[in-house]
C-alpha atoms as a PDB file:
ATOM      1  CA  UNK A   1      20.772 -40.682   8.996  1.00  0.00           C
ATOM      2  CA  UNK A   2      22.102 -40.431   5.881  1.00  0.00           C
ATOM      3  CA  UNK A   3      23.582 -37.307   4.402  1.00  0.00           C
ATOM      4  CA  UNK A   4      21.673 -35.589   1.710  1.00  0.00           C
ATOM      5  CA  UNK A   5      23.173 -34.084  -1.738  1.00  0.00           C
ATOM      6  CA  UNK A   6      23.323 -30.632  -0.872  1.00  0.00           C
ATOM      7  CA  UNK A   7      22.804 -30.152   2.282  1.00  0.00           C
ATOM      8  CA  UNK A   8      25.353 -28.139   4.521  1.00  0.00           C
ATOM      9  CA  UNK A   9      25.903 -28.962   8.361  1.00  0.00           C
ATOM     10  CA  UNK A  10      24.840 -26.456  10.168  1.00  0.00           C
ATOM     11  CA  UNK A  11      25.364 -26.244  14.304  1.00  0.00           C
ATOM     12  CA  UNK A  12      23.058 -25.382  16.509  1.00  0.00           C
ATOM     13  CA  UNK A  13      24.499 -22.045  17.644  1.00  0.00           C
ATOM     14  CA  UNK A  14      24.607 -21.045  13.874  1.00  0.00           C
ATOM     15  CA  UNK A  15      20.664 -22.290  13.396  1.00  0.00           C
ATOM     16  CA  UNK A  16      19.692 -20.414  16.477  1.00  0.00           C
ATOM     17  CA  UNK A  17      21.516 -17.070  15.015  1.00  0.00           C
ATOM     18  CA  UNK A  18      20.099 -17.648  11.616  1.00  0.00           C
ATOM     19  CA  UNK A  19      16.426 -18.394  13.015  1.00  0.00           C
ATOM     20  CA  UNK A  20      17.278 -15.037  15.197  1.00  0.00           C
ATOM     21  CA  UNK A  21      17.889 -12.791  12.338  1.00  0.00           C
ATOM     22  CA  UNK A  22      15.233 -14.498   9.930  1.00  0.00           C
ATOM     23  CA  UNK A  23      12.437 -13.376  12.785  1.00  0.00           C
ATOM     24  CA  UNK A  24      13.785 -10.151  13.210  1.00  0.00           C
ATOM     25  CA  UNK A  25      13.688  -9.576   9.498  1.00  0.00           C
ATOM     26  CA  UNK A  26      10.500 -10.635   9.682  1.00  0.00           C
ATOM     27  CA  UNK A  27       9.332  -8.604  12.551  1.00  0.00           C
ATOM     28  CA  UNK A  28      10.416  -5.416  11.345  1.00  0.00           C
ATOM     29  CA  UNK A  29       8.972  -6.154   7.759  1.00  0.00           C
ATOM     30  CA  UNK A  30       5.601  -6.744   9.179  1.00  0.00           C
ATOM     31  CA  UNK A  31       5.731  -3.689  11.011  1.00  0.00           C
ATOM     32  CA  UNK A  32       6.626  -1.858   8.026  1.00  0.00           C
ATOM     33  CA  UNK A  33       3.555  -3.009   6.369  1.00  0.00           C
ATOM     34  CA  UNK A  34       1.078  -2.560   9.212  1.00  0.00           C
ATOM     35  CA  UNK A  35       2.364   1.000   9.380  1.00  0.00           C
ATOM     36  CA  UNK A  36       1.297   1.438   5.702  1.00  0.00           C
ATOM     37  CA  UNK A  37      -1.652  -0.432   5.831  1.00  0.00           C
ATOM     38  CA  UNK A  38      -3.211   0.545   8.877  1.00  0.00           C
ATOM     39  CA  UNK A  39      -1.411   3.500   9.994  1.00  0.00           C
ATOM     40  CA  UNK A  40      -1.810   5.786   6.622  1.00  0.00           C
ATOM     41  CA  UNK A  41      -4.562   3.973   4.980  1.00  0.00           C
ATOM     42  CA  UNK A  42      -7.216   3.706   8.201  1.00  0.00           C
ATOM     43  CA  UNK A  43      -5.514   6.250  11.263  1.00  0.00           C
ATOM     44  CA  UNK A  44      -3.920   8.972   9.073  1.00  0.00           C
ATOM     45  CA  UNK A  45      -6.537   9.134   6.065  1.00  0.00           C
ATOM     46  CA  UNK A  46      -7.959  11.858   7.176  1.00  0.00           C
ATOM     47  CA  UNK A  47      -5.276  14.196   7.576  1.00  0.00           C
ATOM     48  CA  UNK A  48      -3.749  12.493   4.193  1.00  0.00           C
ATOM     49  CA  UNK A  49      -6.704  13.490   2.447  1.00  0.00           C
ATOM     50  CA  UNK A  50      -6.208  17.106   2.882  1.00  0.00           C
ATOM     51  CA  UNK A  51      -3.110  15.818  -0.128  1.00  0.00           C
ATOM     52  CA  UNK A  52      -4.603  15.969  -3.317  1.00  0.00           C
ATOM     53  CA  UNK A  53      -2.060  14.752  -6.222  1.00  0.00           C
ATOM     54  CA  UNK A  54      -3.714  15.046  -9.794  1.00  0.00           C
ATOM     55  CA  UNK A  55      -6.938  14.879  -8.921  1.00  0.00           C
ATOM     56  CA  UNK A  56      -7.167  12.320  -6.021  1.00  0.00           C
ATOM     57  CA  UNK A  57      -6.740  12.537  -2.556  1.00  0.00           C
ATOM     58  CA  UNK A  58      -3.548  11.065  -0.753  1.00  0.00           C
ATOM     59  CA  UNK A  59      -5.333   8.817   1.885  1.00  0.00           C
ATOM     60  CA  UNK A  60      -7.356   7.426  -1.109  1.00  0.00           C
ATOM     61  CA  UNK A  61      -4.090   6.691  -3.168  1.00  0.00           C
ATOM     62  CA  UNK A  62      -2.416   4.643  -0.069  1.00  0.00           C
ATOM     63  CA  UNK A  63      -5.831   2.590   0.772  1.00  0.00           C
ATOM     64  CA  UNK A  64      -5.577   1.874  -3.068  1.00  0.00           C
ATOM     65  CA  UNK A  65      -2.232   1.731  -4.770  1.00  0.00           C
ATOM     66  CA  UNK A  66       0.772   2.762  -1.709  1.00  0.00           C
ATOM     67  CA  UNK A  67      -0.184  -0.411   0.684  1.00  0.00           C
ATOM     68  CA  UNK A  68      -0.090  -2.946  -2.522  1.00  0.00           C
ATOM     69  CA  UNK A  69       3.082  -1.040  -3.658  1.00  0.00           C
ATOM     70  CA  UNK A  70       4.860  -1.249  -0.440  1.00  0.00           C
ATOM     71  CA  UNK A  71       3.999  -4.947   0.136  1.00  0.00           C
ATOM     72  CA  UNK A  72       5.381  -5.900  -3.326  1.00  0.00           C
ATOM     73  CA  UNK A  73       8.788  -3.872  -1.995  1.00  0.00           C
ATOM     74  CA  UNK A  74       8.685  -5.403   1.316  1.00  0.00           C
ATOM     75  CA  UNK A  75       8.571  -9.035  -0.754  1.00  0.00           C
ATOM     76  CA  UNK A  76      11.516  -7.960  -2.876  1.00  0.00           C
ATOM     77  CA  UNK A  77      13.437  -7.050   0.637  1.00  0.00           C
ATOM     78  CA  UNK A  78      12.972  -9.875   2.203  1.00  0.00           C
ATOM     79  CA  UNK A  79      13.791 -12.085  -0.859  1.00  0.00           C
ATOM     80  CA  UNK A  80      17.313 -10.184  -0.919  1.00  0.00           C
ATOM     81  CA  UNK A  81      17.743  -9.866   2.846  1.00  0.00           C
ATOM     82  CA  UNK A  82      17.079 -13.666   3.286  1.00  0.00           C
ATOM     83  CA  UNK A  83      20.151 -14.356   0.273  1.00  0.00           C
ATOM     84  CA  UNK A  84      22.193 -12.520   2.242  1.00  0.00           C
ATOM     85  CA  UNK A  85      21.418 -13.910   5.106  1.00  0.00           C
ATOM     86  CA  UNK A  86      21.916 -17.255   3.340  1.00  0.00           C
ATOM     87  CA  UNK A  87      25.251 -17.095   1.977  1.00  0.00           C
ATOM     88  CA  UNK A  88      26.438 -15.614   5.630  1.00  0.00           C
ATOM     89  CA  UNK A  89      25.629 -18.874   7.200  1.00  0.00           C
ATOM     90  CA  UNK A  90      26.978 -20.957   4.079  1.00  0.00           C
ATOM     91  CA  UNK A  91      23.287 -22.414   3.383  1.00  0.00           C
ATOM     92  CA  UNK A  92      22.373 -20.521   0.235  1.00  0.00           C
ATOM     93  CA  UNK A  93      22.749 -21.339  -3.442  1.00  0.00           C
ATOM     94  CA  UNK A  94      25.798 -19.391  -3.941  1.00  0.00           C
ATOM     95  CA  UNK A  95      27.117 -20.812  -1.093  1.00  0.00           C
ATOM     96  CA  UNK A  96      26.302 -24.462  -1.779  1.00  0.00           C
ATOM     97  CA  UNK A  97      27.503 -24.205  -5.485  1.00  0.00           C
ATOM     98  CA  UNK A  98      31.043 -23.050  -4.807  1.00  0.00           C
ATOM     99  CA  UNK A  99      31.468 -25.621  -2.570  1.00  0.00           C
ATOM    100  CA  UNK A 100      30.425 -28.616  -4.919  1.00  0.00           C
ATOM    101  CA  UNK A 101      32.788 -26.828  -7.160  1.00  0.00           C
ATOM    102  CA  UNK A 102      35.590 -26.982  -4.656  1.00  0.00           C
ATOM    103  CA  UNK A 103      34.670 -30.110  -3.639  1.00  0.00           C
ATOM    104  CA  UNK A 104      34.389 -31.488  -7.407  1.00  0.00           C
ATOM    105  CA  UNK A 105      37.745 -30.035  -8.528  1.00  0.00           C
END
């Protein structure tokens, strides 16, 4: 199989690591979120409630505007996580540009 432009070789000890870390990112991303979403926006409204910031109550505020808010975060982490994640196995765009540059010069 031919090589494509680009691409990096990768063994399988590094893909298994990389896979490893990308799920575990994952996993403790999503539980982030549940805890907003469910945890304070369903199971804690109540008691959140009893919080009332200019005029609204706080387990109204989290259903409506905190779990959106956190997911957008949670996007941004993961977008900078998995970079970093990149470059440390020598797959990301960083990573693949200095060495065409080395391997150009």
């Amino acid at each position: 199989m031919p090589k494509q432009k680009g691409v990096v070789a990768v063994d399988e000890a590094q893909k298994v690591e990389y896979w490893r870390a990308n799920v575990k990112t994952v996993v403790v991303l999503l539980s982030v979120w549940a805890l907003v979403s469910f945890g304070f926006s369903i199971l804690l409204v109540e008691p959140l409630n009893n919080i009332v910031i200019n005029g609204f109550p706080m387990g109204f505020w989290w259903a409506q505007q905190g779990a959106e808010i956190t997911f957008v975060i949670l996007i941004a982490v993961y977008v900078l996580r998995m970079q970093k994640l990149d470059d440390s196995y020598g797959v990301g765009r960083e990573s693949k540009q200095s060495k065409q540059e080395g391997a150009g010069a």
